[in-house]
Protein backbone atom coordinates (compact mmCIF):
# COMPACT_ATOMS: atom_id res chain seq x y z
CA UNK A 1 -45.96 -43.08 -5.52
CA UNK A 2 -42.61 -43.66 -7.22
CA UNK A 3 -42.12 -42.47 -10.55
CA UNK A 4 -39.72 -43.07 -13.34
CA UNK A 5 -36.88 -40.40 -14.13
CA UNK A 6 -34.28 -40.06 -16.18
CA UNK A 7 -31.91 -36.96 -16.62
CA UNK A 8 -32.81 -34.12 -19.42
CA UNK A 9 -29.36 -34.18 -20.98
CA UNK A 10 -26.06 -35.75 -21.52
CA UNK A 11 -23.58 -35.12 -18.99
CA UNK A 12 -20.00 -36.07 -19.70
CA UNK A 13 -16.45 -36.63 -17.13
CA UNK A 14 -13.59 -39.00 -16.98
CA UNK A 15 -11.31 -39.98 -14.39
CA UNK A 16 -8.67 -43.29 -13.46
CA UNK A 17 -10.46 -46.60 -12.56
CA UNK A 18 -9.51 -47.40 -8.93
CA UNK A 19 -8.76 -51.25 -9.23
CA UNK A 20 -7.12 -51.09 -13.14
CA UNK A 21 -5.54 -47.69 -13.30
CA UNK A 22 -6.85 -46.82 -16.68
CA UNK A 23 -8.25 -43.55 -17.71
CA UNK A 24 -11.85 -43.88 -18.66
CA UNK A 25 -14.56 -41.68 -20.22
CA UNK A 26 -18.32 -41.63 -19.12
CA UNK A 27 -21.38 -40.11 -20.16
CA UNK A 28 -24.81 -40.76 -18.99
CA UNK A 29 -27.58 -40.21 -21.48
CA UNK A 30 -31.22 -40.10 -21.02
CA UNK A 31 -33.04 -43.25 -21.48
CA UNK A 32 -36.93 -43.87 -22.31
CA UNK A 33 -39.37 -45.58 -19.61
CA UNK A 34 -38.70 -48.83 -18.69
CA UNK A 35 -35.06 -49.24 -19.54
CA UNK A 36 -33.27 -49.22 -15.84
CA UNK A 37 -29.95 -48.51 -15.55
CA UNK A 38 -27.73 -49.75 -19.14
CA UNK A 39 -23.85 -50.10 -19.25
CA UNK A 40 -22.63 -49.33 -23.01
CA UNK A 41 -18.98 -50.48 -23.35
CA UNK A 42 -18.86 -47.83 -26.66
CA UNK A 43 -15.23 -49.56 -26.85
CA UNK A 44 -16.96 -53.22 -27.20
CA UNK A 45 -20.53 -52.16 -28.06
CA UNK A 46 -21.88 -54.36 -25.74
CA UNK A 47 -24.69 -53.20 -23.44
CA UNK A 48 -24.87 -54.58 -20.01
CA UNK A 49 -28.19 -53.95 -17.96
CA UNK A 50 -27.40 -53.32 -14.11
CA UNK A 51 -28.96 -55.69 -12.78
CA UNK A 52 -28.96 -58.69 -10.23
CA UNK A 53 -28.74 -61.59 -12.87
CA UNK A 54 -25.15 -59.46 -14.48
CA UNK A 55 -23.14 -59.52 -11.41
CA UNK A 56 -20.23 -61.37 -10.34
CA UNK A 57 -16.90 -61.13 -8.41
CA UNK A 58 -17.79 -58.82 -5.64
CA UNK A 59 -14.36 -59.04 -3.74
CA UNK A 60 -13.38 -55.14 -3.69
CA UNK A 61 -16.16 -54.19 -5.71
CA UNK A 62 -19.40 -54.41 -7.36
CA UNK A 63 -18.60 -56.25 -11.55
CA UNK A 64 -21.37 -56.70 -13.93
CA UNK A 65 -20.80 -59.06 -16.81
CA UNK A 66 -22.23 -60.09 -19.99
CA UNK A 67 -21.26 -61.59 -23.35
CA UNK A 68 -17.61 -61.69 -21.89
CA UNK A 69 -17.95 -57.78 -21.26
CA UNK A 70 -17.57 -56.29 -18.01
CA UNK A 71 -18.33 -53.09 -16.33
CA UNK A 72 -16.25 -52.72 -12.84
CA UNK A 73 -17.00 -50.71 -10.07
CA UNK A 74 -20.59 -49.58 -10.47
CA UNK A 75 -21.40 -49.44 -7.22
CA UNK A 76 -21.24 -45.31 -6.71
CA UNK A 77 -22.11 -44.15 -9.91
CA UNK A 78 -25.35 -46.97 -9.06
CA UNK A 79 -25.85 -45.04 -4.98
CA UNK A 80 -25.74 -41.69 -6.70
CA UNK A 81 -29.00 -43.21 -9.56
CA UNK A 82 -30.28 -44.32 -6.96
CA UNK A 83 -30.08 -42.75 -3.89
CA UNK A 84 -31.70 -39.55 -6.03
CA UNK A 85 -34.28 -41.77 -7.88
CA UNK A 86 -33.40 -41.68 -11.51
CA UNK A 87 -34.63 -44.87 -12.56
CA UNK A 88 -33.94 -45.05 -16.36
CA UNK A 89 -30.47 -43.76 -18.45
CA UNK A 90 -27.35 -45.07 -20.36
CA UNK A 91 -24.26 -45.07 -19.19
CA UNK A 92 -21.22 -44.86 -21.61
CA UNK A 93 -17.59 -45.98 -21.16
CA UNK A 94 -14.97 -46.82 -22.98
CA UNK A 95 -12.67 -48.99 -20.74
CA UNK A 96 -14.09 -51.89 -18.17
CA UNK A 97 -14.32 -49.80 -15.05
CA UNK A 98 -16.15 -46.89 -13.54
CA UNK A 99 -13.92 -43.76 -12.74
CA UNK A 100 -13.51 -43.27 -8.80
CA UNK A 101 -13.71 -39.70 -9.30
CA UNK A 102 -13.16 -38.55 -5.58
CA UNK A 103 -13.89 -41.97 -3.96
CA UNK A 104 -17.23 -41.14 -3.12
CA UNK A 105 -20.98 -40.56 -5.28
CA UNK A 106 -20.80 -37.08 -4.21
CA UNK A 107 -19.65 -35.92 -7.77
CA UNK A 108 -22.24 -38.52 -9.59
CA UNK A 109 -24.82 -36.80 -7.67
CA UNK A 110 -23.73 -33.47 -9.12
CA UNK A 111 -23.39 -34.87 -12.66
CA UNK A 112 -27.20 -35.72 -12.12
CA UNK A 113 -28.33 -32.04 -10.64
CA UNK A 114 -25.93 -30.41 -14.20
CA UNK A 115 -28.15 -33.07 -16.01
CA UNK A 116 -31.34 -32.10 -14.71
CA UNK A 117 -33.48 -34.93 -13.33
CA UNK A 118 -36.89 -35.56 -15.67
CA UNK A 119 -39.72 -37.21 -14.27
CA UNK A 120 -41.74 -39.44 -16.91
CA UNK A 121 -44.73 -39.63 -16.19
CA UNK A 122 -44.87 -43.46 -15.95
CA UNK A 123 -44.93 -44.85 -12.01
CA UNK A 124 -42.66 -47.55 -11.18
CA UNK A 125 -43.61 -50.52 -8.67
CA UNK A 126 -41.90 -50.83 -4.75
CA UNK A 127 -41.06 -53.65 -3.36
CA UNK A 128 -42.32 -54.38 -0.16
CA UNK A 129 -40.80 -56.82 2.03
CA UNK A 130 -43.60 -58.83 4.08
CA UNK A 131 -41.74 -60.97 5.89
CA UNK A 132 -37.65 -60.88 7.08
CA UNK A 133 -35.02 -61.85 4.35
CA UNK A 134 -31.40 -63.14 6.36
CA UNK A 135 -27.71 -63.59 4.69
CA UNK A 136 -24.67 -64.17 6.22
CA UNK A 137 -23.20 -65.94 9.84
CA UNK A 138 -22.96 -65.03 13.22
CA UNK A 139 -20.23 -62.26 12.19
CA UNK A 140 -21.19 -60.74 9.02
CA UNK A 141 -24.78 -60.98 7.58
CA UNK A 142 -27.66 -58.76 6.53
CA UNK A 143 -31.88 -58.82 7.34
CA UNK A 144 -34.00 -57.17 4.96
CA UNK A 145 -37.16 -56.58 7.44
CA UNK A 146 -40.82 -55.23 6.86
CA UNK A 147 -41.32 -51.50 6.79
CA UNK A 148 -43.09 -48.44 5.36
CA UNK A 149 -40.38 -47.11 3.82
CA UNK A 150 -36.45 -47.57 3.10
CA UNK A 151 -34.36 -47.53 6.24
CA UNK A 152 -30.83 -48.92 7.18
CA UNK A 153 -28.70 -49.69 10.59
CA UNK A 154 -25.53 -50.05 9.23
CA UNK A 155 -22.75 -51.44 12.03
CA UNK A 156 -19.09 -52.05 11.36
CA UNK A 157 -16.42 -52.97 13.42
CA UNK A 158 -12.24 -52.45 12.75
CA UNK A 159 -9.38 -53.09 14.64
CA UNK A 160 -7.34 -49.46 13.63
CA UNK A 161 -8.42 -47.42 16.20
CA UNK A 162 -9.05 -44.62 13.60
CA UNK A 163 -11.99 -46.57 12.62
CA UNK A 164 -13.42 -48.75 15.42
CA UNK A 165 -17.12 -49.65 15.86
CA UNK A 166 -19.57 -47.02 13.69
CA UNK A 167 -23.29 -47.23 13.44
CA UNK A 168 -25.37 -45.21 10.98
CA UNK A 169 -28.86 -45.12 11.35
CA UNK A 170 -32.49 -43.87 9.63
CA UNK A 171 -34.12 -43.26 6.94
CA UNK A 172 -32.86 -42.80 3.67
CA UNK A 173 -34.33 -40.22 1.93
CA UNK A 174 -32.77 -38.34 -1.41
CA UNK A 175 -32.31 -35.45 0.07
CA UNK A 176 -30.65 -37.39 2.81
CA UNK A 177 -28.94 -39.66 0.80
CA UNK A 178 -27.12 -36.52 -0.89
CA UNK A 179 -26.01 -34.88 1.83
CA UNK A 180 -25.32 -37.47 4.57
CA UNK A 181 -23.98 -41.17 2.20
CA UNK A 182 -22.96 -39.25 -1.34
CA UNK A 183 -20.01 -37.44 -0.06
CA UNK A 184 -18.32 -40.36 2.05
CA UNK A 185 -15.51 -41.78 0.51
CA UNK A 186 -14.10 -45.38 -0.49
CA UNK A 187 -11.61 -46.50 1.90
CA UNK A 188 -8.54 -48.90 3.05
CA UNK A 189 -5.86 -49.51 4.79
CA UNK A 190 -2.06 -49.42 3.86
CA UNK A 191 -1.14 -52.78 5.15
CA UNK A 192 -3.08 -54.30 2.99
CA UNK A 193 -1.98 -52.54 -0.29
CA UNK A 194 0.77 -54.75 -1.53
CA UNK A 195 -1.87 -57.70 -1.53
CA UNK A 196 -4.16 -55.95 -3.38
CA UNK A 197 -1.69 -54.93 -6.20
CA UNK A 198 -0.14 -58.24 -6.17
CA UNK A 199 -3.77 -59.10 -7.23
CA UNK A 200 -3.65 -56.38 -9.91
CA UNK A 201 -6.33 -54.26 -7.84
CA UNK A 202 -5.58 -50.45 -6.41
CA UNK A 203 -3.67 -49.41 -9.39
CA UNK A 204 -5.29 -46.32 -9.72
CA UNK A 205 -5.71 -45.91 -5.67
CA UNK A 206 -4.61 -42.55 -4.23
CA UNK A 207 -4.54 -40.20 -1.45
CA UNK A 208 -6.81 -38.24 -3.40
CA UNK A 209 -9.47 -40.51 -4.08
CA UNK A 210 -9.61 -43.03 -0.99
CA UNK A 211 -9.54 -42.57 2.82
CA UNK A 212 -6.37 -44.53 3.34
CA UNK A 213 -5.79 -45.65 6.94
CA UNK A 214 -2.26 -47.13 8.93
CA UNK A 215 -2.79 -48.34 11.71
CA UNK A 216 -4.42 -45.72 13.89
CA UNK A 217 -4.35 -43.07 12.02
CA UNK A 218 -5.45 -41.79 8.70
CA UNK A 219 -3.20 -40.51 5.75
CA UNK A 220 -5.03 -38.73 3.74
CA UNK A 221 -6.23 -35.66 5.32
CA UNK A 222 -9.73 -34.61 7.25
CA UNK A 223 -12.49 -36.90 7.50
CA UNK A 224 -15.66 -35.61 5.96
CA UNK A 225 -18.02 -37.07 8.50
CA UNK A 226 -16.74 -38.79 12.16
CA UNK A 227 -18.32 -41.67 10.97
CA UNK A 228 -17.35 -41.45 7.51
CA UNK A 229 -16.54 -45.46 7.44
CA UNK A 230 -20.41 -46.35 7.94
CA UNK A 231 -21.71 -43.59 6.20
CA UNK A 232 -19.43 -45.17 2.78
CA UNK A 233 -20.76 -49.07 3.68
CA UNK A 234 -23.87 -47.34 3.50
CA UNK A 235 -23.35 -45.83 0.05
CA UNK A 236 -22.00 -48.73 -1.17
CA UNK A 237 -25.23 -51.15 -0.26
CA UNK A 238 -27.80 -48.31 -1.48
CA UNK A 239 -25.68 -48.78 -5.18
CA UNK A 240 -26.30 -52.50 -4.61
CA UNK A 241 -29.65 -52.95 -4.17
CA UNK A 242 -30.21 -50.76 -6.77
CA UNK A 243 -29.79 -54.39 -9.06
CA UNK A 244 -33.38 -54.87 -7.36
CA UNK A 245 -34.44 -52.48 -10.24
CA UNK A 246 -37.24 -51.43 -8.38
CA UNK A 247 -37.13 -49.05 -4.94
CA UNK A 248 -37.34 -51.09 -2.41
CA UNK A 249 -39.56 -50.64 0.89
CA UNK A 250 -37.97 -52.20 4.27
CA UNK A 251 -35.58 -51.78 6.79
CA UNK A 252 -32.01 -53.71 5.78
CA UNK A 253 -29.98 -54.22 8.62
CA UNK A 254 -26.16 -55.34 8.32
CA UNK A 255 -23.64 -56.21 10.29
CA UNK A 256 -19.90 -56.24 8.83
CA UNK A 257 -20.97 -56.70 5.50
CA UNK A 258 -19.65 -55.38 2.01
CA UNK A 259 -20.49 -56.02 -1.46
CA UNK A 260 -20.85 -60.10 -1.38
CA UNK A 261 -23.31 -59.81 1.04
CA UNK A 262 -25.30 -57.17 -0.18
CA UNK A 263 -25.52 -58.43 -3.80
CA UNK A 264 -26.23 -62.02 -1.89
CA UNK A 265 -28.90 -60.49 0.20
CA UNK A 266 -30.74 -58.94 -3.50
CA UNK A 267 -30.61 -62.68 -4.70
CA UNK A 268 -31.74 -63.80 -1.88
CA UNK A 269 -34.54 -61.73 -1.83
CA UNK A 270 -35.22 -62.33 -5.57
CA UNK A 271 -35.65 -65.78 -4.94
CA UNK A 272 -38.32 -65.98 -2.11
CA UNK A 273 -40.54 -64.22 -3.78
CA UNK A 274 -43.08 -65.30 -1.22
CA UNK A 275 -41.21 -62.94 1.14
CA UNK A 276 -42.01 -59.95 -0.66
CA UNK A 277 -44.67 -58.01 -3.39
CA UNK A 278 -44.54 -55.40 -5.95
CA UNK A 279 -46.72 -52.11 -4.94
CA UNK A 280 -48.14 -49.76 -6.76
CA UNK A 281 -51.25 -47.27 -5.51
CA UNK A 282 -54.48 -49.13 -6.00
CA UNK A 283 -53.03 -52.62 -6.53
CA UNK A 284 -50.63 -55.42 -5.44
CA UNK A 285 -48.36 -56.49 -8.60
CA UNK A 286 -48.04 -60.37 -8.70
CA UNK A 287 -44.08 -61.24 -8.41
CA UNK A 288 -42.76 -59.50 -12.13
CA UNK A 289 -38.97 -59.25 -12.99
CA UNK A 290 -39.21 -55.74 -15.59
CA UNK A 291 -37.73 -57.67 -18.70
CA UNK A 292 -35.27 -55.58 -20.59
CA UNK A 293 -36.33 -54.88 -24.21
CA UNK A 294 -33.04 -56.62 -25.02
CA UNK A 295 -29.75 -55.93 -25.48
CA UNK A 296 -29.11 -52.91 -27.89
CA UNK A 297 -27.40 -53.88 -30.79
CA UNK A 298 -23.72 -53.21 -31.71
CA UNK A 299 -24.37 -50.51 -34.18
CA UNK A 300 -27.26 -48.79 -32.09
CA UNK A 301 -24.87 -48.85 -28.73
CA UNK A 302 -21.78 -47.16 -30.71
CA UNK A 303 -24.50 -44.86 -32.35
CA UNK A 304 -26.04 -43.72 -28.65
């Protein structure tokens, strides 16, 4: 059975947003049963639930939007929720984007062990996927198939010979989550930096918080993991299908993907619902989308 967590107290850091370059504070804050995951802009006091309907512009990264308010770059701080299964919490910040932190959820997930997780005593539904789900082409796509419990096979393919063809594998597990996705890093390659800055992306981009690769080799130091590359396109689809809002039970399979495709494939799913059920013990949920009580109001989000 899945329950419902949230973390026992406010946890605080602050860091440089990879794509804008501007310093940004961020708190998480424990939030009641039933909430899911809430971006506060405390700068706009706008709330912005993290979930399928919010997101847009997946290019470099995963954007959610509402009312004209954004919230870039979810997708670790979303892996690290909920790759360790805290279902419910506010998130504070007072610019548009996520701080990279490291480049990886690795320091998320240790935000949420200083926080302490809380269960609350309330279960939360799975859902299971009865029959495949398919995105994409011949070259890049992703199958969410039937099974027991949450698995991924992950394949990418590069040109650099520092990278090549990687292939990550199994079950995903918290405990496995933390110690085999959470500490890979974000990463790119230097020929393609002038582009992205032209585009006014990778301002805040670094040696210290991306794995940055030139041609065959990489410039920023030690690899983490061999496989590193995989193990981060892994983190980075476990933060996006966390806009499911429920855990989800099935084997996803991709295939040169990134963040269009995986937020494509959630849709997707979302809208065959015939394809899939909600599951709790003792009883199969008719399709349900958790409605969220509504968006805080100015006052109450600037409050906290």
């Amino acid at each position: 059975m899945a329950w419902q967590k949230t973390i026992r107290n406010p946890v605080s850091t602050s860091g440089v947003g990879i794509h804008g370059g501007q310093q940004v504070n961020l708190t998480l804050r424990p939030a009641p049963p039933g909430t899911g995951i809430v971006f506060v802009r405390k700068d706009l006091g706008i709330s912005i639930p993290a979930r399928a309907e919010n997101a847009r512009d997946q290019a470099y990264a995963t954007t959610l939007h509402l009312r004209g308010a954004e919230a870039r770059t979810v997708e670790h701080l979303m892996a690290a929720l909920s790759g360790v299964g805290v279902t419910n919490v506010y998130v504070d910040i007072d610019s548009a984007e996520v701080p990279i932190l490291d480049g990886s959820a690795l320091p998320f997930v240790e935000m949420l062990r200083q926080a302490e997780l809380s269960e609350q005593g309330v279960s939360i539904p799975e859902i299971l996927v009865r029959t495949p789900v398919f995105v994409g082409d011949g070259e890049r796509w992703i199958e969410l198939r039937p099974a027991a419990e949450f698995a991924v096979d992950y394949r990418v393919s590069y040109d650099s010979q520092a990278v090549g063809r990687q292939r990550f594998v199994g079950v995903l597990t918290p405990q496995r989550f933390a110690t085999a996705i959470a500490p890979a890093r974000t990463f790119g390659f230097f020929s393609e930096v002038p582009a992205l800055k032209k585009q006014g992306l990778a301002r805040g981009g670094s040696l210290s918080n991306c794995i940055v690769v030139d041609r065959n080799r990489v410039l920023s130091g030690a690899l983490r993991f061999r496989d590193e590359f995989v193990r981060h396109k892994v983190l980075d689809l476990v933060g996006d299908l966390a806009l499911l809002e429920y855990p989800l039970r099935a084997q996803v399979v991709a295939h040169k993907a990134g963040h269009a495709l995986h937020v494509a494939a959630v849709h997707e799913l979302l809208a065959h619902p015939e394809a899939w059920e909600l599951v709790e013990p003792d009883r199969v949920a008719s399709l349900t989308v958790r409605p969220y009580t509504g968006e805080l109001e100015p006052e109450a989000a600037l409050a906290g």
